[in-house]
N, C-alpha and C. Protein backbone atom coordinates (compact mmCIF):
# COMPACT_ATOMS: atom_id res chain seq x y z
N UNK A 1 16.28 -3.04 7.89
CA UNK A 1 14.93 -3.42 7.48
C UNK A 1 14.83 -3.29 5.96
N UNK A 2 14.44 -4.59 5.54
CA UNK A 2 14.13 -4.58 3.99
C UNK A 2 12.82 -3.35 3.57
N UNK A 3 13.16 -2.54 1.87
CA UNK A 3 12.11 -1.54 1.88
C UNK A 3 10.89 -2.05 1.78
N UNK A 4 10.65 -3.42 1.32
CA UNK A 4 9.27 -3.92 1.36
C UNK A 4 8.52 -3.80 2.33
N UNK A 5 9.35 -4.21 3.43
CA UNK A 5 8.70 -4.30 4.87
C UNK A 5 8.40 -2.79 4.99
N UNK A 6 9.34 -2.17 4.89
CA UNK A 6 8.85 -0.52 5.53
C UNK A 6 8.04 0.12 4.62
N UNK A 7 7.63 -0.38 3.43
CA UNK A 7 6.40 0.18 2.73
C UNK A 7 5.09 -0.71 2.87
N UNK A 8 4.94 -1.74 3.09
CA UNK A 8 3.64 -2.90 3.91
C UNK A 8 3.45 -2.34 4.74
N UNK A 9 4.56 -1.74 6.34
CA UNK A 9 4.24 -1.11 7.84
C UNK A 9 3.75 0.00 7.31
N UNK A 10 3.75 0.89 5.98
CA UNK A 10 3.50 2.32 6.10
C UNK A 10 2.41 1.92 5.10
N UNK A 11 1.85 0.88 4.75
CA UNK A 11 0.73 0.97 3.71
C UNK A 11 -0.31 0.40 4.49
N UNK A 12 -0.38 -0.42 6.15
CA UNK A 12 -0.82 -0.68 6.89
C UNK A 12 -1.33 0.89 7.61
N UNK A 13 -0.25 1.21 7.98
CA UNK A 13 -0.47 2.25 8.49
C UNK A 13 -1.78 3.36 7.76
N UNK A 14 -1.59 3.58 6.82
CA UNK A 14 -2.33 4.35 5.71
C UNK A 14 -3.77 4.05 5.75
N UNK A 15 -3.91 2.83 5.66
CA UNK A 15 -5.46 2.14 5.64
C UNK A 15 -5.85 2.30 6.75
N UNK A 16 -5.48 2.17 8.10
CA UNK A 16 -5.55 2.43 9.34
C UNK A 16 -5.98 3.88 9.50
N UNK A 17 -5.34 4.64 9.09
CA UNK A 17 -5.13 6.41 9.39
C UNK A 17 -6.65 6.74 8.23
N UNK A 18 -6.54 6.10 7.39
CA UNK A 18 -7.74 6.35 6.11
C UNK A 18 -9.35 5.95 6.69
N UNK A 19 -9.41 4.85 7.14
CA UNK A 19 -10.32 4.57 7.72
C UNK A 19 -10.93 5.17 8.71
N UNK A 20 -9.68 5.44 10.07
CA UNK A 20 -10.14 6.06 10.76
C UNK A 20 -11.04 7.67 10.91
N UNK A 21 -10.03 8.40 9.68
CA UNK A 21 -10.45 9.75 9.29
C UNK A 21 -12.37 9.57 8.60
N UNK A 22 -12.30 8.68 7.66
CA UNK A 22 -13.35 8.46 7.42
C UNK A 22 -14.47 8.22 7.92
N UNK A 23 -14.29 7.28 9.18
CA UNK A 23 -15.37 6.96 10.38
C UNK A 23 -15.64 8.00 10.83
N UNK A 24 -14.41 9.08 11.35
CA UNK A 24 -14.70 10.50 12.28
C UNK A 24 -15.43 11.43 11.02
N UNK A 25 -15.04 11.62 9.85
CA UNK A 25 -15.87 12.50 9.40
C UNK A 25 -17.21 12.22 8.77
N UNK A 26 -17.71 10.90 8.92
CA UNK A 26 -18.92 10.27 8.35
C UNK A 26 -20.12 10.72 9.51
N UNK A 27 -19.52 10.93 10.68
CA UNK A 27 -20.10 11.20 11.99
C UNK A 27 -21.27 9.85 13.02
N UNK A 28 -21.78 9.03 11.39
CA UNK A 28 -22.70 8.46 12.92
C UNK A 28 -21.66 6.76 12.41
N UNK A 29 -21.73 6.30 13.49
CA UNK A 29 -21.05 5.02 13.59
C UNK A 29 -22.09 3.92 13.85
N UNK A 30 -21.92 2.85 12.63
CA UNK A 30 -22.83 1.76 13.02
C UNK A 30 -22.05 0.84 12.19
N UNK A 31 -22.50 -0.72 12.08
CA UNK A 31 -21.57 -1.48 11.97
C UNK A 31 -21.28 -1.87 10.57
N UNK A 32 -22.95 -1.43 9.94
CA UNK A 32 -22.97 -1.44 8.30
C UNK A 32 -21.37 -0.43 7.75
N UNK A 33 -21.73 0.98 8.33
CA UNK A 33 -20.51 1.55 7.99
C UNK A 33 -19.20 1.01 8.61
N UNK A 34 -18.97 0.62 9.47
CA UNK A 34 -17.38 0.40 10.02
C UNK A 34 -16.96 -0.51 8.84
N UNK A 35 -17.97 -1.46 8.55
CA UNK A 35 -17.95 -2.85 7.54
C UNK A 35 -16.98 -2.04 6.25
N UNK A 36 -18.22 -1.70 5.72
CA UNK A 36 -17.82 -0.46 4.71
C UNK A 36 -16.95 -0.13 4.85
N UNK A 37 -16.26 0.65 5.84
CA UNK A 37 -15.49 1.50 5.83
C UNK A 37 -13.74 0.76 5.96
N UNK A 38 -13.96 -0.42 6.51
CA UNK A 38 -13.01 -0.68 6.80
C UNK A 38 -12.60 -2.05 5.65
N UNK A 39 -13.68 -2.29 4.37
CA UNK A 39 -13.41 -2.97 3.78
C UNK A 39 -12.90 -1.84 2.45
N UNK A 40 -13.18 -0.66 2.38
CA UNK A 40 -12.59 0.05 1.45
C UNK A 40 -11.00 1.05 2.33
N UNK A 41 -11.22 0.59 3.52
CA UNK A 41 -9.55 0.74 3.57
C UNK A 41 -8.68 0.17 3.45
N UNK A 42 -9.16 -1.34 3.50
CA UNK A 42 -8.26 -2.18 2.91
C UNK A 42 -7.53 -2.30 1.48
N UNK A 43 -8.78 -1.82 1.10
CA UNK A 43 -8.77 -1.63 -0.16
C UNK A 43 -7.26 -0.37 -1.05
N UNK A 44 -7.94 0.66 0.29
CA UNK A 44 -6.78 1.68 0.20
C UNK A 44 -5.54 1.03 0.04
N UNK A 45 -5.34 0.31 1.09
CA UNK A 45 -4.06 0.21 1.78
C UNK A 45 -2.99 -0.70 0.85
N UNK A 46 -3.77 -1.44 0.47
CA UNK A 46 -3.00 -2.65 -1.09
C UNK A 46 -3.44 -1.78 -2.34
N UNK A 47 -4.58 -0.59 -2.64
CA UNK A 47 -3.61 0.44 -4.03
C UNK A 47 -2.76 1.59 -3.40
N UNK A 48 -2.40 1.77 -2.42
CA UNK A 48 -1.29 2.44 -1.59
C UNK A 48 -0.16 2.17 -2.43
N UNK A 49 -0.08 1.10 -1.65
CA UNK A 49 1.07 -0.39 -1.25
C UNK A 49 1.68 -0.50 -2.73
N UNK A 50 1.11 -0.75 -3.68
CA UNK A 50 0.85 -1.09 -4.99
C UNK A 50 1.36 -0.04 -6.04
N UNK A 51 0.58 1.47 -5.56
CA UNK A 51 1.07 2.75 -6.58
C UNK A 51 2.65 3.30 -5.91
N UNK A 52 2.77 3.01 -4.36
CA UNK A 52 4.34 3.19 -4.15
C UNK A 52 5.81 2.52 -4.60
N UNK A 53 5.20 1.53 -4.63
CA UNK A 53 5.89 0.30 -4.93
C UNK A 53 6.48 0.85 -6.64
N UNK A 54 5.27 0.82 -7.18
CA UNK A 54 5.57 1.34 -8.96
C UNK A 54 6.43 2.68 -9.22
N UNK A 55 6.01 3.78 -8.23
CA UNK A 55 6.82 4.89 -7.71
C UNK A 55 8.45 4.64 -7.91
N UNK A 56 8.23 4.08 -6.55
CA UNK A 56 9.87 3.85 -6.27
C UNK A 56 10.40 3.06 -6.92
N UNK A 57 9.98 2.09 -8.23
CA UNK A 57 10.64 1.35 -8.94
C UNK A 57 10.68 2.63 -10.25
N UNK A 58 10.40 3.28 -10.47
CA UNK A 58 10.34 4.12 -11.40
C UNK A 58 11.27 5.00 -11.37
N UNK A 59 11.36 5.45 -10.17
CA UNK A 59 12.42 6.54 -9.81
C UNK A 59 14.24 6.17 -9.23
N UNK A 60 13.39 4.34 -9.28
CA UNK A 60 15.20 3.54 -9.07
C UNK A 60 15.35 3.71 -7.67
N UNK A 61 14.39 3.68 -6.80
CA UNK A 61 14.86 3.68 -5.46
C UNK A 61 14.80 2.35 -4.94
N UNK A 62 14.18 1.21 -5.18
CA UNK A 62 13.98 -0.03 -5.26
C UNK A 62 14.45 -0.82 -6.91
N UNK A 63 14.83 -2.10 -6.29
CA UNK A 63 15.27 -2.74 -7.69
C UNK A 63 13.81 -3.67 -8.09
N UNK A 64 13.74 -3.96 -9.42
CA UNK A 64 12.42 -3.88 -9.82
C UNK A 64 12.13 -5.69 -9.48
N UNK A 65 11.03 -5.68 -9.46
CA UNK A 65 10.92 -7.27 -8.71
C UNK A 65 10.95 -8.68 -9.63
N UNK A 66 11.14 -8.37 -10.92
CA UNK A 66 11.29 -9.23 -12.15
C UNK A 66 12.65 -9.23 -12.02
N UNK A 67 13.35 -10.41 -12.80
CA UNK A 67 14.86 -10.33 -12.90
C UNK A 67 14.78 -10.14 -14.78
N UNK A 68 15.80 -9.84 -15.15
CA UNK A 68 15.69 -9.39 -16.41
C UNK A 68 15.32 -10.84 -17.18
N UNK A 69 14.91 -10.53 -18.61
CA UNK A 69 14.49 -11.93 -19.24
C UNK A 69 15.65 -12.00 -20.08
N UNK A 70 16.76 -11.61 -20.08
CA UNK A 70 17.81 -12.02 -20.88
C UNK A 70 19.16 -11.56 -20.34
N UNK A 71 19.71 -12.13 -19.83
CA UNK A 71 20.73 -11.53 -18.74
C UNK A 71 21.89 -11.74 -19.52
N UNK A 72 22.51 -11.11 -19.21
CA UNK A 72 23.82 -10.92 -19.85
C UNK A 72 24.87 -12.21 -19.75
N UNK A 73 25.25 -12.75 -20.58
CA UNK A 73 26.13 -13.82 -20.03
C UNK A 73 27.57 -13.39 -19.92
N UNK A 74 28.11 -12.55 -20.32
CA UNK A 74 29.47 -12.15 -20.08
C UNK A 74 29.65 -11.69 -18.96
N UNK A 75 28.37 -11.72 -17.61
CA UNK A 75 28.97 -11.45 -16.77
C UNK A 75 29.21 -11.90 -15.19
């Protein structure tokens, strides 16, 4: 499995798990909030997605998604 994919399934996941926590600790459920709630987990879930991504290109665990702007020709 490519790491993109397994950081999208786990940044899905996140917004999912975020939302849900949020609904349970907001306590009353109505649809204004689910709306809410589930349009700022989305929200979560792509600056998740987004601050991991920069992470792991930082730390060289992923190769960075630009190709260089001047590539070496000798090689």
């Amino acid at each position: 499995m490519k790491p993109a994919v397994l950081l999208a399934l786990c940044s899905i996941a996140f917004a999912v798990l975020w939302t849900s926590g949020m609904l349970w600790s907001s306590g009353t459920i109505d649809l204004a909030n689910v709306i809410i709630l589930s349009v700022c987990g989305a929200f979560a879930g792509v600056a998740w997605y987004y601050a991991m991504r920069w992470v792991f290109q930082l730390v060289h665990l992923v190769r960075p998604t630009d190709p260089p702007a001047n590539p070496d020709p000798e090689r």
